[in-house]
PDB file of N, CA and C in Angstrom:
ATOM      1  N   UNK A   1      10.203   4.595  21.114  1.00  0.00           N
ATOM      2  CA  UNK A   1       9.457   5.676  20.500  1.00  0.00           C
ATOM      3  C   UNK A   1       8.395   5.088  19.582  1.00  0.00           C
ATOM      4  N   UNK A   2       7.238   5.592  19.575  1.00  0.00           N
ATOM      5  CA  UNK A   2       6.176   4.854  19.042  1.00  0.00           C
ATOM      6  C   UNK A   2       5.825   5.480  17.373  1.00  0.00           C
ATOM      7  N   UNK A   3       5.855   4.450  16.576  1.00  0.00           N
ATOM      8  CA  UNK A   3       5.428   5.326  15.044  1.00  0.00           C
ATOM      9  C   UNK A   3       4.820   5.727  15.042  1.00  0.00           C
ATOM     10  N   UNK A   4       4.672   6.911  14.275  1.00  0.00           N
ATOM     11  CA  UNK A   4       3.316   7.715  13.759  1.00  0.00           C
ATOM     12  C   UNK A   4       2.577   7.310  12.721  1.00  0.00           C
ATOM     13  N   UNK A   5       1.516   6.950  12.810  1.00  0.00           N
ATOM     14  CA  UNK A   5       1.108   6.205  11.779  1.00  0.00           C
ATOM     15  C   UNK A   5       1.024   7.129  10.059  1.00  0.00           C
ATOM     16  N   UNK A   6       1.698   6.138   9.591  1.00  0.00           N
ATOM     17  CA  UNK A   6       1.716   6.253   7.960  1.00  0.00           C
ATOM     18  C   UNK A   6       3.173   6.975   7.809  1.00  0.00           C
ATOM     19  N   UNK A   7       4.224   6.813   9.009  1.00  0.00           N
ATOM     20  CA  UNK A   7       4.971   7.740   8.686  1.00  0.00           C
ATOM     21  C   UNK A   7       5.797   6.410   7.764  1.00  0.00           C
ATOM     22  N   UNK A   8       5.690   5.111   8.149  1.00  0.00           N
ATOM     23  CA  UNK A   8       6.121   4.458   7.359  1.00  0.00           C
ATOM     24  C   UNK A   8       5.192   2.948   7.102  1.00  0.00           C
ATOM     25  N   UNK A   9       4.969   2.775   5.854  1.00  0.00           N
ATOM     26  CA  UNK A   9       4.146   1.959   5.277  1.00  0.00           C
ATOM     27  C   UNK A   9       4.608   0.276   6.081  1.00  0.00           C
ATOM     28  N   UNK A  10       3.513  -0.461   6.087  1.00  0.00           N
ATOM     29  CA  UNK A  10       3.991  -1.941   6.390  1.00  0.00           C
ATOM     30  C   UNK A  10       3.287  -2.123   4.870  1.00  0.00           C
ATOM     31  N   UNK A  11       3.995  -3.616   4.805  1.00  0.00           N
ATOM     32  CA  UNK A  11       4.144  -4.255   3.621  1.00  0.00           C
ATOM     33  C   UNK A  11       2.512  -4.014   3.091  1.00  0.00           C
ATOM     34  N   UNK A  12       1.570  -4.687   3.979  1.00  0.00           N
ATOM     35  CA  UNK A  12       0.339  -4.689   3.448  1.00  0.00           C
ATOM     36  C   UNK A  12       0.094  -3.320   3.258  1.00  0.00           C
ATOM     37  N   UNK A  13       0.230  -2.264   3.982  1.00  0.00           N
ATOM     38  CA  UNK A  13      -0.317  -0.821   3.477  1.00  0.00           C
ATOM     39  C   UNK A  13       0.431  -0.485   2.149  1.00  0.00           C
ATOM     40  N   UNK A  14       2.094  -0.513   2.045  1.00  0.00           N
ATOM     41  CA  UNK A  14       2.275  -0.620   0.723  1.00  0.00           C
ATOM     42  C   UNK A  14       1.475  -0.857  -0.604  1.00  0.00           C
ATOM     43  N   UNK A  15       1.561  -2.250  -0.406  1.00  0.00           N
ATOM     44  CA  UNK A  15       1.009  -3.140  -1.727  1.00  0.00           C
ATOM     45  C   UNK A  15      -0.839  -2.242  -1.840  1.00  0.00           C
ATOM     46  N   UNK A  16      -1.182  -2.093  -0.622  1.00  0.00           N
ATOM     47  CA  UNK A  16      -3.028  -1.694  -1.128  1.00  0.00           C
ATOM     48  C   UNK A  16      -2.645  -0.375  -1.699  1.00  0.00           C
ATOM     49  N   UNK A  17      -2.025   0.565  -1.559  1.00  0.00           N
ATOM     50  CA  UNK A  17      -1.615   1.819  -2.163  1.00  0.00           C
ATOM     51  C   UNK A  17      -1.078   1.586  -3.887  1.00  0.00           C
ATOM     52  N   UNK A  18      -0.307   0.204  -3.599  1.00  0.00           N
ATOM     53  CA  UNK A  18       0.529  -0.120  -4.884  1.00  0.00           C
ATOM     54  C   UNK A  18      -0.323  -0.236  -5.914  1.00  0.00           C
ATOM     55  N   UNK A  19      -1.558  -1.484  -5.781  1.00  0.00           N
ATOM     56  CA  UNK A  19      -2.462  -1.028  -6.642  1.00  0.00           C
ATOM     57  C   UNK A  19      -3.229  -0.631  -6.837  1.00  0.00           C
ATOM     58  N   UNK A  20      -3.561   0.152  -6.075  1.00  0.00           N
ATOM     59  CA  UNK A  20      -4.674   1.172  -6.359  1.00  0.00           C
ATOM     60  C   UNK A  20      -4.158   2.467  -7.451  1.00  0.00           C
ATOM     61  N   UNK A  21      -3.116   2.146  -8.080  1.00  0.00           N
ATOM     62  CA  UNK A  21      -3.100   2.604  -9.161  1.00  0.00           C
ATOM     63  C   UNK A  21      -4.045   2.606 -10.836  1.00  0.00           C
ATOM     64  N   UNK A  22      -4.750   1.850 -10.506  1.00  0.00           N
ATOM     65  CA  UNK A  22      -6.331   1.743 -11.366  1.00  0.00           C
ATOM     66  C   UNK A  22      -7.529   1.685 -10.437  1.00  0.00           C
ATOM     67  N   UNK A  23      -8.475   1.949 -10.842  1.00  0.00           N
ATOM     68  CA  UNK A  23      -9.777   1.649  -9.727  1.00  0.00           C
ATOM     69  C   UNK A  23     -10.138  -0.024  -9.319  1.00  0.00           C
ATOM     70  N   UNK A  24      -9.796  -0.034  -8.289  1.00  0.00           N
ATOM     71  CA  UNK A  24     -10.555  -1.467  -7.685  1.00  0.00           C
ATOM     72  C   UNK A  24     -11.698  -1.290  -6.838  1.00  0.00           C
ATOM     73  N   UNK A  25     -12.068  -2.478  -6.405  1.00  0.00           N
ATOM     74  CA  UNK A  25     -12.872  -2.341  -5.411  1.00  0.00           C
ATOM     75  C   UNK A  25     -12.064  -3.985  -4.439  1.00  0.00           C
ATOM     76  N   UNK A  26     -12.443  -3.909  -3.332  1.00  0.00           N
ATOM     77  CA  UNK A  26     -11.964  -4.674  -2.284  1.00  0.00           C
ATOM     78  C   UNK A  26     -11.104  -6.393  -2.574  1.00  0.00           C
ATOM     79  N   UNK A  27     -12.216  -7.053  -3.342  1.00  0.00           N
ATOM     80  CA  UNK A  27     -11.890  -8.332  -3.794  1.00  0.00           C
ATOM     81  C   UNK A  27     -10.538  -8.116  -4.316  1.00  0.00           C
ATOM     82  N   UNK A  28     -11.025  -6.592  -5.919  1.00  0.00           N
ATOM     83  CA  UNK A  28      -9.541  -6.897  -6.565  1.00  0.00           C
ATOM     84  C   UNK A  28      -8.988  -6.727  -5.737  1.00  0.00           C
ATOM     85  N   UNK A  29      -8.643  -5.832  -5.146  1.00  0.00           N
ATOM     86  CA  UNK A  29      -7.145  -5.355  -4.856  1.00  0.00           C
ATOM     87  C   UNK A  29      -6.926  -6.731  -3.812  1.00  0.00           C
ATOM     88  N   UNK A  30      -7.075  -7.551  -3.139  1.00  0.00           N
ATOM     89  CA  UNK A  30      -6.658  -8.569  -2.353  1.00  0.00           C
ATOM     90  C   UNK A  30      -6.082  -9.274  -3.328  1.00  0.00           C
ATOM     91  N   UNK A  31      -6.696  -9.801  -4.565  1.00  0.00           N
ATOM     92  CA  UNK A  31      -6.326 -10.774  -5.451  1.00  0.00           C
ATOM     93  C   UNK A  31      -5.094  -9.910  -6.218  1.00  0.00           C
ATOM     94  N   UNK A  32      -4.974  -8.742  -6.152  1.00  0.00           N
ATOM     95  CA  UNK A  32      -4.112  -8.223  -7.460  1.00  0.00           C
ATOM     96  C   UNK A  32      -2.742  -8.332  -6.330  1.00  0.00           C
ATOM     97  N   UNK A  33      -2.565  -8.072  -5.166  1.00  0.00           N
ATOM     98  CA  UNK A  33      -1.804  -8.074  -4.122  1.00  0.00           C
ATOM     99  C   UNK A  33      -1.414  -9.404  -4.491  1.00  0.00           C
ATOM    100  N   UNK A  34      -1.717 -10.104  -3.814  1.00  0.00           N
ATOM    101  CA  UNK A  34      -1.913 -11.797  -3.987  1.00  0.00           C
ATOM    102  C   UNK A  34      -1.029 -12.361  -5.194  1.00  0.00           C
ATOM    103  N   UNK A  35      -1.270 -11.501  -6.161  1.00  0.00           N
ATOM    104  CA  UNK A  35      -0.852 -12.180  -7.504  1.00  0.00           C
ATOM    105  C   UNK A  35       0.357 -11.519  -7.799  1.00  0.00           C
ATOM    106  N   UNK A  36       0.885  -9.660  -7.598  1.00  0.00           N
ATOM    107  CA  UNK A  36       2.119  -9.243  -7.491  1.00  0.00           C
ATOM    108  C   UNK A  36       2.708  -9.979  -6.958  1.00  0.00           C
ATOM    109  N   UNK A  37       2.757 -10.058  -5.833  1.00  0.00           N
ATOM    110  CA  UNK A  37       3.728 -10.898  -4.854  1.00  0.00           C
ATOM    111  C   UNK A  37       3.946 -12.188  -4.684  1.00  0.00           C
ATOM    112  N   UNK A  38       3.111 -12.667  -5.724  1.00  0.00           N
ATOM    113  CA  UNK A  38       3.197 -14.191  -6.400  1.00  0.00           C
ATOM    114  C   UNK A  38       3.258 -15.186  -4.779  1.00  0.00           C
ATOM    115  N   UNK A  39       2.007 -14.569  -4.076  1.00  0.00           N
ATOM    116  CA  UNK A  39       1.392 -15.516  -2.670  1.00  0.00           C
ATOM    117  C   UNK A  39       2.035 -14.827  -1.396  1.00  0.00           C
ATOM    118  N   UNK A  40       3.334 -14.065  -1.221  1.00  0.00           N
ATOM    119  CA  UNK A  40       4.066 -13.685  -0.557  1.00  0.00           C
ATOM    120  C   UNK A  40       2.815 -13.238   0.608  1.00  0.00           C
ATOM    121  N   UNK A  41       2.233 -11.908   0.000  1.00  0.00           N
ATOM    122  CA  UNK A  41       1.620 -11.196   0.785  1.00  0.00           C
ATOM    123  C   UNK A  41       0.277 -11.293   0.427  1.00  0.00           C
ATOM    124  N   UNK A  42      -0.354 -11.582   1.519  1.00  0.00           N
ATOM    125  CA  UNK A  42      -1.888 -11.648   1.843  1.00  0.00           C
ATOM    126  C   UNK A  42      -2.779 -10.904   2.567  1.00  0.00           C
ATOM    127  N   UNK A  43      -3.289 -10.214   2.364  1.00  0.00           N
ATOM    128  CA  UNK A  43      -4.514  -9.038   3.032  1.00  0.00           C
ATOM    129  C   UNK A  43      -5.670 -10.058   3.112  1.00  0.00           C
ATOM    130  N   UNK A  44      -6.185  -9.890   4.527  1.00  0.00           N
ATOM    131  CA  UNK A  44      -7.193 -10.247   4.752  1.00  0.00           C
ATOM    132  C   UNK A  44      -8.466  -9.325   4.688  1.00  0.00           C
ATOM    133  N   UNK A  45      -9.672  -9.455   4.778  1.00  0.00           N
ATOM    134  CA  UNK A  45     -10.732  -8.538   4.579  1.00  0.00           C
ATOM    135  C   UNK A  45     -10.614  -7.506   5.825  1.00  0.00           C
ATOM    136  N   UNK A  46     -10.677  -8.059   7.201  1.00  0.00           N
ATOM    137  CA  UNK A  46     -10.322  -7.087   8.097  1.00  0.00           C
ATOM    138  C   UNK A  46      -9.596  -6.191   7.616  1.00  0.00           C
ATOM    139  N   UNK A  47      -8.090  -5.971   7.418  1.00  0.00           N
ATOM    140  CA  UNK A  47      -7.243  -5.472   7.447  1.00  0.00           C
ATOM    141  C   UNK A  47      -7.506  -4.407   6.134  1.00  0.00           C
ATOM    142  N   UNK A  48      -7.622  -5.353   5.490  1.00  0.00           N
ATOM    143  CA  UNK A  48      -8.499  -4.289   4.317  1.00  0.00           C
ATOM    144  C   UNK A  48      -9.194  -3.047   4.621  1.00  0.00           C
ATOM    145  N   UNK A  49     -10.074  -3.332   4.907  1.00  0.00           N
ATOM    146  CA  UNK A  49     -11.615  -2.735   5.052  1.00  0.00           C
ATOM    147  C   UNK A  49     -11.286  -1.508   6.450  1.00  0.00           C
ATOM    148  N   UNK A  50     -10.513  -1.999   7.368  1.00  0.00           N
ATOM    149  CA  UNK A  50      -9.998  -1.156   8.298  1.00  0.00           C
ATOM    150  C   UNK A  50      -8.948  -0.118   7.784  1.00  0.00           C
ATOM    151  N   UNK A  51      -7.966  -0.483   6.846  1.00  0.00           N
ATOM    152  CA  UNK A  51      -7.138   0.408   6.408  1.00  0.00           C
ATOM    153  C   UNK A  51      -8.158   1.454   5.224  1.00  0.00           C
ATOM    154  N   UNK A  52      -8.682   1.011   5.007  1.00  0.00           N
ATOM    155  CA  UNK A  52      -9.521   1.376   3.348  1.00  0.00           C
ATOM    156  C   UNK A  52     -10.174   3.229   3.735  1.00  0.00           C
ATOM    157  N   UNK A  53     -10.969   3.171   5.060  1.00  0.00           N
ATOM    158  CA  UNK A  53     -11.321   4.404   5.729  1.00  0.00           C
ATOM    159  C   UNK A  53      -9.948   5.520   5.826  1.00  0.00           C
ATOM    160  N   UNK A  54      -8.934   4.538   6.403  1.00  0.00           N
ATOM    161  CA  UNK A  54      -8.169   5.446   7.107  1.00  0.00           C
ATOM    162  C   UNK A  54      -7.132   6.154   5.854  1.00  0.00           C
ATOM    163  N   UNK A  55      -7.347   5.044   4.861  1.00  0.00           N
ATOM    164  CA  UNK A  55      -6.619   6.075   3.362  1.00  0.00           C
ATOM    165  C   UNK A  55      -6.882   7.055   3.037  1.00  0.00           C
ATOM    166  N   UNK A  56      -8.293   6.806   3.203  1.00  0.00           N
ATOM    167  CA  UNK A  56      -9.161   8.189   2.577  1.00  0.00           C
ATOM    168  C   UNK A  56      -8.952   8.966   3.299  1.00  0.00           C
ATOM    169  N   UNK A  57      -9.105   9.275   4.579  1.00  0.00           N
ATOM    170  CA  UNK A  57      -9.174   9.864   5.856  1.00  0.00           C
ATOM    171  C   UNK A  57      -7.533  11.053   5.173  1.00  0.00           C
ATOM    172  N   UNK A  58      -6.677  10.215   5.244  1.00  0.00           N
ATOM    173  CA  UNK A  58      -5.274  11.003   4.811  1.00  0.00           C
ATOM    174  C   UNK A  58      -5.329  10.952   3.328  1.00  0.00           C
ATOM    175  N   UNK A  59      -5.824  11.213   2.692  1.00  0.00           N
ATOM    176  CA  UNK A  59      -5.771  11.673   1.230  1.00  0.00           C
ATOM    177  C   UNK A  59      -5.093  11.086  -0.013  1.00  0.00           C
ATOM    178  N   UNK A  60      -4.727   9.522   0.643  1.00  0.00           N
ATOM    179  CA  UNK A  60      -4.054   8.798  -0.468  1.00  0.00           C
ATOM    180  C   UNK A  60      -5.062   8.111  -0.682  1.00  0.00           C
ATOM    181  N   UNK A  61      -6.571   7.963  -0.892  1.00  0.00           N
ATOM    182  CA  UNK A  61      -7.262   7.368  -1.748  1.00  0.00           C
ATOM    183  C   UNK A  61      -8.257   7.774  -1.774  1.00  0.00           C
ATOM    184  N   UNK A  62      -9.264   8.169  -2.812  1.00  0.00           N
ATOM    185  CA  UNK A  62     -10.485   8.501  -3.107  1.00  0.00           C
ATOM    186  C   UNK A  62     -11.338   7.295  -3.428  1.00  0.00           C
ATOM    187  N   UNK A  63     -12.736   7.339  -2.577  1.00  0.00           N
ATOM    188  CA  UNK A  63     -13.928   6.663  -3.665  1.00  0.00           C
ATOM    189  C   UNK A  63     -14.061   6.859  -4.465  1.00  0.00           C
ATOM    190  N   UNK A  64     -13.820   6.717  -6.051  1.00  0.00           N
ATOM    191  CA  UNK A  64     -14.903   7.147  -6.686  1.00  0.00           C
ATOM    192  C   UNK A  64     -15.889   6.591  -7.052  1.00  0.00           C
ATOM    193  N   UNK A  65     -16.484   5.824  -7.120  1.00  0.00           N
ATOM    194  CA  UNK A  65     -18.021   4.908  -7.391  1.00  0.00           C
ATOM    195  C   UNK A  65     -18.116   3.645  -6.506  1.00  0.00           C
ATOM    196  N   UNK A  66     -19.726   3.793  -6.516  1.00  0.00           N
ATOM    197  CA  UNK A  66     -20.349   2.519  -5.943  1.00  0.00           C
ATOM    198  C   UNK A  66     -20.714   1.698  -7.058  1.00  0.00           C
ATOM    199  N   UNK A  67     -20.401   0.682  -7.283  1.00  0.00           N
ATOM    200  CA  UNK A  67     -20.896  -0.268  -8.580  1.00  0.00           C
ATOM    201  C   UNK A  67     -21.598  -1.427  -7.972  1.00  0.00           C
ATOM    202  N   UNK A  68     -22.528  -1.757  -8.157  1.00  0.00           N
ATOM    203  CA  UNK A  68     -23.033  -3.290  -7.710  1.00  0.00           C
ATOM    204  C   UNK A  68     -22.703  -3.252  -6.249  1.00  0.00           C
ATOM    205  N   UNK A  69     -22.785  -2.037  -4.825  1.00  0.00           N
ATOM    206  CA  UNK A  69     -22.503  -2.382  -3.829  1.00  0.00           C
ATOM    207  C   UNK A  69     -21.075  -2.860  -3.837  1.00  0.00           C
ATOM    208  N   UNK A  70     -20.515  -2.610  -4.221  1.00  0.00           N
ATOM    209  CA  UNK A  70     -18.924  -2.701  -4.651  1.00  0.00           C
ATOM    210  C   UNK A  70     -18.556  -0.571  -4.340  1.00  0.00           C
ATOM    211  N   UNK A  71     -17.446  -0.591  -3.591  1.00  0.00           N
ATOM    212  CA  UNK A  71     -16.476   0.555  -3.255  1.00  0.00           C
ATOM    213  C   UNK A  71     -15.671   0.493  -4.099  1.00  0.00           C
ATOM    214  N   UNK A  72     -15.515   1.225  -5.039  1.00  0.00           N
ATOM    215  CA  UNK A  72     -14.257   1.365  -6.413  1.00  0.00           C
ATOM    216  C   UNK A  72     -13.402   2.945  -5.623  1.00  0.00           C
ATOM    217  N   UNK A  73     -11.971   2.306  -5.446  1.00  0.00           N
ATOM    218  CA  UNK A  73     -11.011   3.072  -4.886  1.00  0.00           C
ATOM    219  C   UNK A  73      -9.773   3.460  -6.190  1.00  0.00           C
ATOM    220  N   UNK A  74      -9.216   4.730  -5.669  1.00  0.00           N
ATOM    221  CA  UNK A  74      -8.249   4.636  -6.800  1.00  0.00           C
ATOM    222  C   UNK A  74      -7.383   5.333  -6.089  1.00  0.00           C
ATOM    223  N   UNK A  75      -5.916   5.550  -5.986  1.00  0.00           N
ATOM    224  CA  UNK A  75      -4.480   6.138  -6.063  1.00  0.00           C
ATOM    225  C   UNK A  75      -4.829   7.863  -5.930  1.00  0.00           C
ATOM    226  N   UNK A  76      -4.249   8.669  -5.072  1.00  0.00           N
ATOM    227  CA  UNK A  76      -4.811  10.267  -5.428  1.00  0.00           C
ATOM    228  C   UNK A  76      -3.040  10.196  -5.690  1.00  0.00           C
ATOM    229  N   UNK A  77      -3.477  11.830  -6.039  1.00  0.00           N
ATOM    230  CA  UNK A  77      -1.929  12.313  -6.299  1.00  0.00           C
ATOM    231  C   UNK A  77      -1.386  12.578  -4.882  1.00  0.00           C
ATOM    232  N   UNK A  78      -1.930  12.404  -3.658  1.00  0.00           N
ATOM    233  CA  UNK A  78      -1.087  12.762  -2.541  1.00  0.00           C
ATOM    234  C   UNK A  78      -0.253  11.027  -2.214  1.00  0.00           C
ATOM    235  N   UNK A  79      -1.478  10.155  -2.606  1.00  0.00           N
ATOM    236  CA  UNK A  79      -1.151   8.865  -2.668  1.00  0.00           C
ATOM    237  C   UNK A  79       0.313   8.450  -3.028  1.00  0.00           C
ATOM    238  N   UNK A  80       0.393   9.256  -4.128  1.00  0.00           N
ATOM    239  CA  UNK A  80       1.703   8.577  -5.589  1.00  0.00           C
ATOM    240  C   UNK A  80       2.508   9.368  -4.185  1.00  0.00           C
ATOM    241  N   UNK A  81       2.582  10.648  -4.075  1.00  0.00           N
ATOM    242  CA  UNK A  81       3.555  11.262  -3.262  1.00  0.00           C
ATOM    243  C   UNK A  81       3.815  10.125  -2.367  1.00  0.00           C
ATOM    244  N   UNK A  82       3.072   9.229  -1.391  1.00  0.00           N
ATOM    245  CA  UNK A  82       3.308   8.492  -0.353  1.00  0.00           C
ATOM    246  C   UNK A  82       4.176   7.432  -0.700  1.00  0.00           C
ATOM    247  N   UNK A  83       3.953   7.115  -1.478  1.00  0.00           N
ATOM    248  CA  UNK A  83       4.586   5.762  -2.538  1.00  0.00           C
ATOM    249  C   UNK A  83       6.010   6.442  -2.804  1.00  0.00           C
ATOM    250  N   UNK A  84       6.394   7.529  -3.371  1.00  0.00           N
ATOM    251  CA  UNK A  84       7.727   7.812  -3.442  1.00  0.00           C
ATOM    252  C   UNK A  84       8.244   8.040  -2.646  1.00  0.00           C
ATOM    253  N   UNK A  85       7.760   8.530  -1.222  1.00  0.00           N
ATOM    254  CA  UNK A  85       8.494   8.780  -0.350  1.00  0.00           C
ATOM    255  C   UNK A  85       8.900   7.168   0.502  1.00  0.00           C
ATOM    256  N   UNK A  86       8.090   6.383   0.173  1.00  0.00           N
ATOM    257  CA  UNK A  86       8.346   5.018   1.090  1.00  0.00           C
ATOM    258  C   UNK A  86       9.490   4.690  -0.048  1.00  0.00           C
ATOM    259  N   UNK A  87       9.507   5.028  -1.320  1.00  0.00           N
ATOM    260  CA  UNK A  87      10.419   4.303  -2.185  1.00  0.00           C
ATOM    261  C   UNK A  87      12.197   4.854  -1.842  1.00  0.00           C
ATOM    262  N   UNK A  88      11.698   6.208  -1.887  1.00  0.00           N
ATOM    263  CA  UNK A  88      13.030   6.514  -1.582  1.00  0.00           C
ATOM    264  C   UNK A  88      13.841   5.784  -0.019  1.00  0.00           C
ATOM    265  N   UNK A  89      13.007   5.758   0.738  1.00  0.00           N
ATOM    266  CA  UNK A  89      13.301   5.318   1.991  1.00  0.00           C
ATOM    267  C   UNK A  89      13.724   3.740   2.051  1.00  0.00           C
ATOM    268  N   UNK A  90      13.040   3.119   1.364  1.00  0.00           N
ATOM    269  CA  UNK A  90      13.341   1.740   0.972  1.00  0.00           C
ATOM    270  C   UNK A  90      14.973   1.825   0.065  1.00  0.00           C
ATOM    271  N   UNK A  91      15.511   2.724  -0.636  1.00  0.00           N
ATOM    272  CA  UNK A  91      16.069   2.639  -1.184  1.00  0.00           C
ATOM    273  C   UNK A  91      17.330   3.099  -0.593  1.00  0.00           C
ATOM    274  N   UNK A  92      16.977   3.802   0.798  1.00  0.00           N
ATOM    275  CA  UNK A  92      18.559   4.180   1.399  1.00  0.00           C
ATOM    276  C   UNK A  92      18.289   3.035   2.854  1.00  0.00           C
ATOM    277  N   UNK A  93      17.662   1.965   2.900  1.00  0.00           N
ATOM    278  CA  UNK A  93      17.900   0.940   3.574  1.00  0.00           C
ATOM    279  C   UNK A  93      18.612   0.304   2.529  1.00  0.00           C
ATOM    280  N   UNK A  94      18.670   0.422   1.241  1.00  0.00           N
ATOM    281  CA  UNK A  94      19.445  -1.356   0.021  1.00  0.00           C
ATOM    282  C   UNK A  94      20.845  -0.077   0.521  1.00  0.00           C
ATOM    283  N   UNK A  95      20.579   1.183   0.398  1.00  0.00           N
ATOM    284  CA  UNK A  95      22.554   1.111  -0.130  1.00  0.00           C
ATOM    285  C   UNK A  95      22.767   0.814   1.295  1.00  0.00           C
ATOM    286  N   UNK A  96      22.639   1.098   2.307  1.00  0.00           N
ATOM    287  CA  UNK A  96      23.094   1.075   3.671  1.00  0.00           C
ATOM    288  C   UNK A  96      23.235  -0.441   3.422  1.00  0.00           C
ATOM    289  N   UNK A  97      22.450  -1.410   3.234  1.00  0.00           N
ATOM    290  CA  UNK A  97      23.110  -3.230   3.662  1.00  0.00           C
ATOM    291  C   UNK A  97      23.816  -3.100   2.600  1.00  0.00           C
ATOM    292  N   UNK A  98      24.064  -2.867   1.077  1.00  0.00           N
ATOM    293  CA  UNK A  98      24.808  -2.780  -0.026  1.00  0.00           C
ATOM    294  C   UNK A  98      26.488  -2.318   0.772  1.00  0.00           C
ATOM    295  N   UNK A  99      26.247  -1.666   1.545  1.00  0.00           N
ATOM    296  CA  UNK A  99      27.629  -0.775   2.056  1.00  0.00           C
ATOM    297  C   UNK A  99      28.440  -1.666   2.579  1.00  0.00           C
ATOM    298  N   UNK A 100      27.643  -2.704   3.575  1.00  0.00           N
ATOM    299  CA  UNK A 100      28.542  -3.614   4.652  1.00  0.00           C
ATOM    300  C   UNK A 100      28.628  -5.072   3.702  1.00  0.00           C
ATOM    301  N   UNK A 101      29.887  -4.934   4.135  1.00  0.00           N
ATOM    302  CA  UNK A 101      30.460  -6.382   3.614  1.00  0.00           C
ATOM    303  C   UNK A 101      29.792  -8.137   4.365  1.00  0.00           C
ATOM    304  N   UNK A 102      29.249  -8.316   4.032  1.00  0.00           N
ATOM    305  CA  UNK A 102      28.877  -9.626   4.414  1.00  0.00           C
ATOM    306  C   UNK A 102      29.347 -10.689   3.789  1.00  0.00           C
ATOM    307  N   UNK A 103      30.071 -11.644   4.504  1.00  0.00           N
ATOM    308  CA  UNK A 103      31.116 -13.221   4.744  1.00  0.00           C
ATOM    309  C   UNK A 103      30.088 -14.078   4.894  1.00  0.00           C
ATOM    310  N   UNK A 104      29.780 -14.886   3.614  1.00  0.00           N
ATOM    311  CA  UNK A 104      28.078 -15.455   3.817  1.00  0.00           C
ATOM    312  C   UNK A 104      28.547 -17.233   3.917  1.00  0.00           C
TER     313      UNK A 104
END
């Protein structure tokens, strides 16, 4: 069965949602990613710039300004909604492995 897109976040769509909790524009948010995850996770500009439309498109991110040819993005409130719903979901995958006993 094939996902629907956004029905569940991959890591990189996560984290660009994650901070776009202040206004960035493209650079930051790669570097602020980069630096949460202390190197873990890396967005490339493609991936960026391709997801960046399709946020807006579904209502978890607004433009608001052009600065210096710079796109300044920020978090909407449908956004935060998206973020809790991946959280909760993330959170009944920990009790489910929490449940089974693992002999390590």
């Amino acid at each position: 069965m094939a996902r629907r897109e956004f029905e569940t976040l991959t890591p990189q769509m996560f984290y660009i949602l994650l901070v776009l909790n202040v206004p960035r524009h493209g650079y930051e948010i790669m570097n602020e990613v980069s630096h949460i995850t202390e190197g873990e996770v890396n967005i490339g500009a493609g991936t960026l710039y391709t997801l960046l439309p399709r946020f807006q498109t579904e209502g978890y991110i607004d433009l608001i300004s052009i600065e210096d040819q710079k796109k300044i993005y920020q978090l909407t409130p449908l956004g935060k909604k998206k973020l809790q719903k991946e959280k909760v979901r993330i959170e009944k995958q920990l009790t489910l492995l929490e449940a089974i006993d693992y002999e390590v």
